[in-house]
Protein backbone atom coordinates (compact mmCIF):
# COMPACT_ATOMS: atom_id res chain seq x y z
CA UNK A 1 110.63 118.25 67.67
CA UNK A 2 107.58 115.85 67.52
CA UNK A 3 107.72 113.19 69.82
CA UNK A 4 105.78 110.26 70.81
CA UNK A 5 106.03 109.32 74.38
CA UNK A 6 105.34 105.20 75.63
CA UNK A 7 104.61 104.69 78.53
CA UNK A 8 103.16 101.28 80.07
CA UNK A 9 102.62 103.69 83.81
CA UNK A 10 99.33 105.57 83.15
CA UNK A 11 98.76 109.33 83.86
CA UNK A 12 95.83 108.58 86.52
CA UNK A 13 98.63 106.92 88.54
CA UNK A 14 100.77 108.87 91.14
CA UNK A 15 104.06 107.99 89.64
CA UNK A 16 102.72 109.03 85.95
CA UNK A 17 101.05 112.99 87.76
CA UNK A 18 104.82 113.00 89.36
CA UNK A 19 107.29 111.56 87.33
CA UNK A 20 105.63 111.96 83.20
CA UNK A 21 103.36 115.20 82.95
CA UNK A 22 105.42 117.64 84.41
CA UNK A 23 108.19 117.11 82.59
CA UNK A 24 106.23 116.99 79.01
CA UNK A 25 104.47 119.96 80.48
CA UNK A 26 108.13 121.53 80.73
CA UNK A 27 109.02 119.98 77.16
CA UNK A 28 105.84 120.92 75.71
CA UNK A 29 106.67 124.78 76.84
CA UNK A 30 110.05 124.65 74.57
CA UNK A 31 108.40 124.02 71.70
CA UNK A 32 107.90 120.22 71.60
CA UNK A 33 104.77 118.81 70.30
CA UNK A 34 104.28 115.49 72.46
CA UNK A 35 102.04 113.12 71.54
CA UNK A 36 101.79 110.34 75.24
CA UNK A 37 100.31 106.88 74.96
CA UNK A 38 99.98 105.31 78.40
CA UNK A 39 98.10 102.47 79.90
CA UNK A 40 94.86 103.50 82.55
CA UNK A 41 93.95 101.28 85.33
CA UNK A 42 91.67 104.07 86.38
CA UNK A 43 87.99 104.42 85.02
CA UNK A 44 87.27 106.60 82.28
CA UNK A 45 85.84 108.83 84.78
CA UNK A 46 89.19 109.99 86.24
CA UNK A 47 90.40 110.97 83.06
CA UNK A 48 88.95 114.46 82.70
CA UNK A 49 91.38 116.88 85.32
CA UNK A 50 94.49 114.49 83.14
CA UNK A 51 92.67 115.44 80.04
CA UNK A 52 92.32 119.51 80.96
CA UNK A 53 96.22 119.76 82.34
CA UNK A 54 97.38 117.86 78.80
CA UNK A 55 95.06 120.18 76.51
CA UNK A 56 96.30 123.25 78.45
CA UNK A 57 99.89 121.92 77.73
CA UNK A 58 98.99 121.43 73.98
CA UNK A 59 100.48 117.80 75.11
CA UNK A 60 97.89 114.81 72.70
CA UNK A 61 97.30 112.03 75.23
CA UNK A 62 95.97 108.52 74.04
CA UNK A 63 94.84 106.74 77.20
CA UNK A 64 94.51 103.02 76.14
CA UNK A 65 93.10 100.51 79.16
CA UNK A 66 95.49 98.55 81.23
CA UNK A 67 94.89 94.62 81.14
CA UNK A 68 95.45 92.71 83.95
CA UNK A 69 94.90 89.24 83.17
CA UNK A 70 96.02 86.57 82.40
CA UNK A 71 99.49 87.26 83.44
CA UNK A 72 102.16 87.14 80.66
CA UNK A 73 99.47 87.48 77.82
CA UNK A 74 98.11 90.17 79.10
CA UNK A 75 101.19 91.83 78.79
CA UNK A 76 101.46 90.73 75.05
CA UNK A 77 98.02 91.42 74.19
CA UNK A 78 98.84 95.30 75.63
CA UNK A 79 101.94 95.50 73.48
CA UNK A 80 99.80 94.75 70.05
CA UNK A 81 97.96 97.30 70.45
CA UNK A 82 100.07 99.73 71.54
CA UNK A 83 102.43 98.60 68.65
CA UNK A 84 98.79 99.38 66.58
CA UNK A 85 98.02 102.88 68.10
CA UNK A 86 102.00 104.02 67.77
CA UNK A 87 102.77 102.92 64.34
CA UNK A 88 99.58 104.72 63.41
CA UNK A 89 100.83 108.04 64.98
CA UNK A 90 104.37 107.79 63.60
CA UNK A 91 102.98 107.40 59.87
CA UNK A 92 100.61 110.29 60.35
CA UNK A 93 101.99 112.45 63.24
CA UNK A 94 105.31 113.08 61.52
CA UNK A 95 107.23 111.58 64.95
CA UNK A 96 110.75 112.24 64.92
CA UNK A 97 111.29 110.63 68.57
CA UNK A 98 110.15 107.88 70.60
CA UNK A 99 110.48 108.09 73.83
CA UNK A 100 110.13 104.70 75.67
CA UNK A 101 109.69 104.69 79.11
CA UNK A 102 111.45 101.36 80.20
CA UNK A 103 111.61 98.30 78.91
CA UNK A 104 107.54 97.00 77.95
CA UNK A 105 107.24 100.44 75.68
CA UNK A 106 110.93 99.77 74.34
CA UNK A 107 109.80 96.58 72.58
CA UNK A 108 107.81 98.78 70.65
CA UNK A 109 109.58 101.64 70.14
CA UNK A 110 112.78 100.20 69.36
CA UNK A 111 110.90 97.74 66.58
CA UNK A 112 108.86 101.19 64.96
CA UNK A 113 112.34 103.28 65.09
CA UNK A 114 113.87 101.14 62.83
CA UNK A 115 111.34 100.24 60.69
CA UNK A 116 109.87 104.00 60.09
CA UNK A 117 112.99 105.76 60.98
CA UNK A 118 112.84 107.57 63.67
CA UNK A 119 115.00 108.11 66.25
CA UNK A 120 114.77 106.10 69.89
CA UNK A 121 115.23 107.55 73.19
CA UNK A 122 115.71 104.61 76.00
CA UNK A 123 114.85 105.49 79.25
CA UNK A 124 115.43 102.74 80.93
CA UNK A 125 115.10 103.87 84.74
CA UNK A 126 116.33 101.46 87.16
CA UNK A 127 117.25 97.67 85.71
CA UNK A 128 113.58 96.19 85.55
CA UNK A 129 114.52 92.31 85.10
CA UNK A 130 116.40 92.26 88.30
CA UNK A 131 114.13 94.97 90.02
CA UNK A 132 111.36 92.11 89.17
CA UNK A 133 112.98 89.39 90.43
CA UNK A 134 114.16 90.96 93.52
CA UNK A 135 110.87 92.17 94.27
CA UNK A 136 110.03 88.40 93.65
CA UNK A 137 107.28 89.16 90.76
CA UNK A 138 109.43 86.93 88.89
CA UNK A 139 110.06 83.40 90.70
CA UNK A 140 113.03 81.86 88.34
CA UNK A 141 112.80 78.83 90.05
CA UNK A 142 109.74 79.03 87.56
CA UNK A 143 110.98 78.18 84.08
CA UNK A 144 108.59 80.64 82.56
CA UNK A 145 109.89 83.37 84.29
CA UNK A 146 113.54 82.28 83.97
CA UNK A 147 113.20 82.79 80.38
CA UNK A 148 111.25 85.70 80.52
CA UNK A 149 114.33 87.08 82.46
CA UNK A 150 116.95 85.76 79.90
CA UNK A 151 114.60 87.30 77.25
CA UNK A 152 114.57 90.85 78.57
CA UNK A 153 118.34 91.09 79.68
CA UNK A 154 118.68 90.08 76.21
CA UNK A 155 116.63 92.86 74.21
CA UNK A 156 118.50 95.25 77.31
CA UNK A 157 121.82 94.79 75.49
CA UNK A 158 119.98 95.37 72.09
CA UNK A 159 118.29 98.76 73.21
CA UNK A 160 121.33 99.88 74.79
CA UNK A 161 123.59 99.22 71.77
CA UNK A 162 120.82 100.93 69.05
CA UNK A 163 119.19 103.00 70.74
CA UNK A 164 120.18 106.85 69.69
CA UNK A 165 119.95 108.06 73.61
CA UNK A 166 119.82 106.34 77.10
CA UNK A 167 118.51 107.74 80.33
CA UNK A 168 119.87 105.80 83.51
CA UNK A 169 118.29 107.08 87.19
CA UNK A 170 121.85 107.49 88.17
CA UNK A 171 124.97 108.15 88.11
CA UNK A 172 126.23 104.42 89.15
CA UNK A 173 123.53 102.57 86.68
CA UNK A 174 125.32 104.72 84.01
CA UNK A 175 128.69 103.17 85.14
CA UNK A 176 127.52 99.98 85.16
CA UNK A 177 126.16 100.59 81.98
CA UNK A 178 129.67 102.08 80.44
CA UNK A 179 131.82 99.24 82.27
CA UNK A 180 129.72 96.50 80.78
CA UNK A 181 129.50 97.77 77.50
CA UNK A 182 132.44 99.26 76.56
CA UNK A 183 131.41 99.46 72.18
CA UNK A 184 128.17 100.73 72.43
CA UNK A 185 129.12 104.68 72.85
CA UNK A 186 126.94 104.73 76.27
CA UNK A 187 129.96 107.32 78.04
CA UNK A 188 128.49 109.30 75.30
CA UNK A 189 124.83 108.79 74.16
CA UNK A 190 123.45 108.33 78.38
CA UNK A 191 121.95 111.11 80.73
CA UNK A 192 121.40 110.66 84.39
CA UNK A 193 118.26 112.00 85.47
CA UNK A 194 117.12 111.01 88.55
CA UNK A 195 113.30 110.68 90.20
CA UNK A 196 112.84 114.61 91.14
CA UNK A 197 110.72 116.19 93.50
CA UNK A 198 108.42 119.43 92.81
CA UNK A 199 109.68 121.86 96.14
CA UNK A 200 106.88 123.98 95.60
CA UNK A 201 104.79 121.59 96.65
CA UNK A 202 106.39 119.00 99.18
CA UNK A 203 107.95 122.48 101.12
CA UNK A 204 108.44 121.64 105.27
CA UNK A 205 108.35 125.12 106.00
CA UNK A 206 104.60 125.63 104.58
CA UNK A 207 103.46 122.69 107.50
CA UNK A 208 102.91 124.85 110.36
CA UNK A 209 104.21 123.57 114.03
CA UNK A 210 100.43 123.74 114.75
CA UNK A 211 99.60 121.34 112.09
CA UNK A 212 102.50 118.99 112.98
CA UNK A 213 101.32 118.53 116.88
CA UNK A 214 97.15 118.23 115.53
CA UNK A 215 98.75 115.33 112.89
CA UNK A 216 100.58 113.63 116.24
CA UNK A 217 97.61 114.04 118.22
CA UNK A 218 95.42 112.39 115.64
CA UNK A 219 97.93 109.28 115.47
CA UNK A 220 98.34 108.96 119.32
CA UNK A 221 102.35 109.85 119.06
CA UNK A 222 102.03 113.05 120.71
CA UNK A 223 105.61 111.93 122.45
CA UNK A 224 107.50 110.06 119.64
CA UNK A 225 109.80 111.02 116.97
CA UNK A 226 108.63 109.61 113.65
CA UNK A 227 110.16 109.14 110.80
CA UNK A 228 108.53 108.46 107.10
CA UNK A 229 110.22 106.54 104.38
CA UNK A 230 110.19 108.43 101.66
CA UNK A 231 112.80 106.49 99.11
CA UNK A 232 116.03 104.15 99.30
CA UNK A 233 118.19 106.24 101.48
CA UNK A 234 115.97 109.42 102.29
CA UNK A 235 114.09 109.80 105.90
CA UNK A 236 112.35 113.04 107.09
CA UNK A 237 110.73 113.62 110.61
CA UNK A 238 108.35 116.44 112.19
């Protein structure tokens, strides 16, 4: 299948080296050919190990900068021209699927699906209005951002109901999701995959005790327990 992967995280980033590549990497291996737009915050200079890993995975990556400000149109002015870039690849690249990572790449995505026909995959990860608002990015005390809330949860009931597959974090989003919108075939049409974690490479047993007491003795808690916050419920401690 050719797919086109949006993504508004870039592949510089942490979360996109955790939580994007290796799974294209994976898709790439079963015959997918992938083609990623994401958006760098990172200098052009940091590009080249990203570059190497997505040539080795035959995976075509179209880094487009990140802009900051001003808030709001910034945003906007990011969408155009990844609206530009991705209508260009669907047209030419023969795209099948869209993947849209959450709800910025969505806009897109959801807009070029219809129009060009292809399909739309929405993964929607957690519930981004309310994770912005909790996280108090988005005052709505603020009238701006009160209707830039309104706005979203409204295009989140329009990518639910057309897009052709959902991805939810978990199991209880997708319940949510089912309970609240009982029409739109979501029992059906949503996966739960959750944030995984390469055990390869985060593996307790390949710290040595050795390691753990220099690490203590570095800190100056040579006599404490300590534990490291590693998610929403998970804790681990050496």
């Amino acid at each position: 299948m050719k797919v086109l992967y949006l993504s508004y995280d870039g592949l510089t980033e942490g979360l996109g080296q955790s939580q994007i590549l290796p799974y294209l990497e994976g898709l790439s291996r079963h015959g997918n050919e992938i083609h990623l737009i994401t958006f760098e915050k990172a200098s052009p200079s940091e590009f080249v190990p990203i570059y190497k890993r997505c040539t080795e995975a035959n995976i075509y990556w179209y880094p487009l900068k990140y802009t900051k400000k001003p808030p709001v149109l910034s945003t906007v002015y990011d969408l155009l021209v990844l609206n530009r870039l991705a209508k260009m690849l669907v047209k030419t690249k023969g795209i099948e699927l869209i993947h849209c990572r959450s709800y910025l790449p969505m806009i897109i995505g959801h807009a070029l699906g219809k129009k060009l026909g292809a399909k739309t995959l929405f993964d929607m990860r957690g519930f981004w209005p309310e994770e912005r608002t909790e996280g108090d990015i988005w005052n709505l005390s603020n009238p701006l951002f009160k209707r830039i809330f309104s706005y979203f949860k409204q295009k989140e009931k329009l990518f639910l109901k057309e897009a052709d597959a959902v991805v939810s974090l978990t199991e209880a989003g997708k319940k949510d999701l089912v309970k609240r919108f009982p029409d739109f075939h979501l029992e059906e049409k949503t996966s739960v995959i959750p944030c995984c974690v390469r055990l390869d490479l985060f593996d307790p047993s390949k710290v040595s005790a050795k390691e753990k007491t220099a690490l203590k003795k570095q800190l100056g808690l040579t006599n404490q327990t300590i534990f490291g916050y590693v998610g929403s419920i998970g804790t681990w401690y050496m």
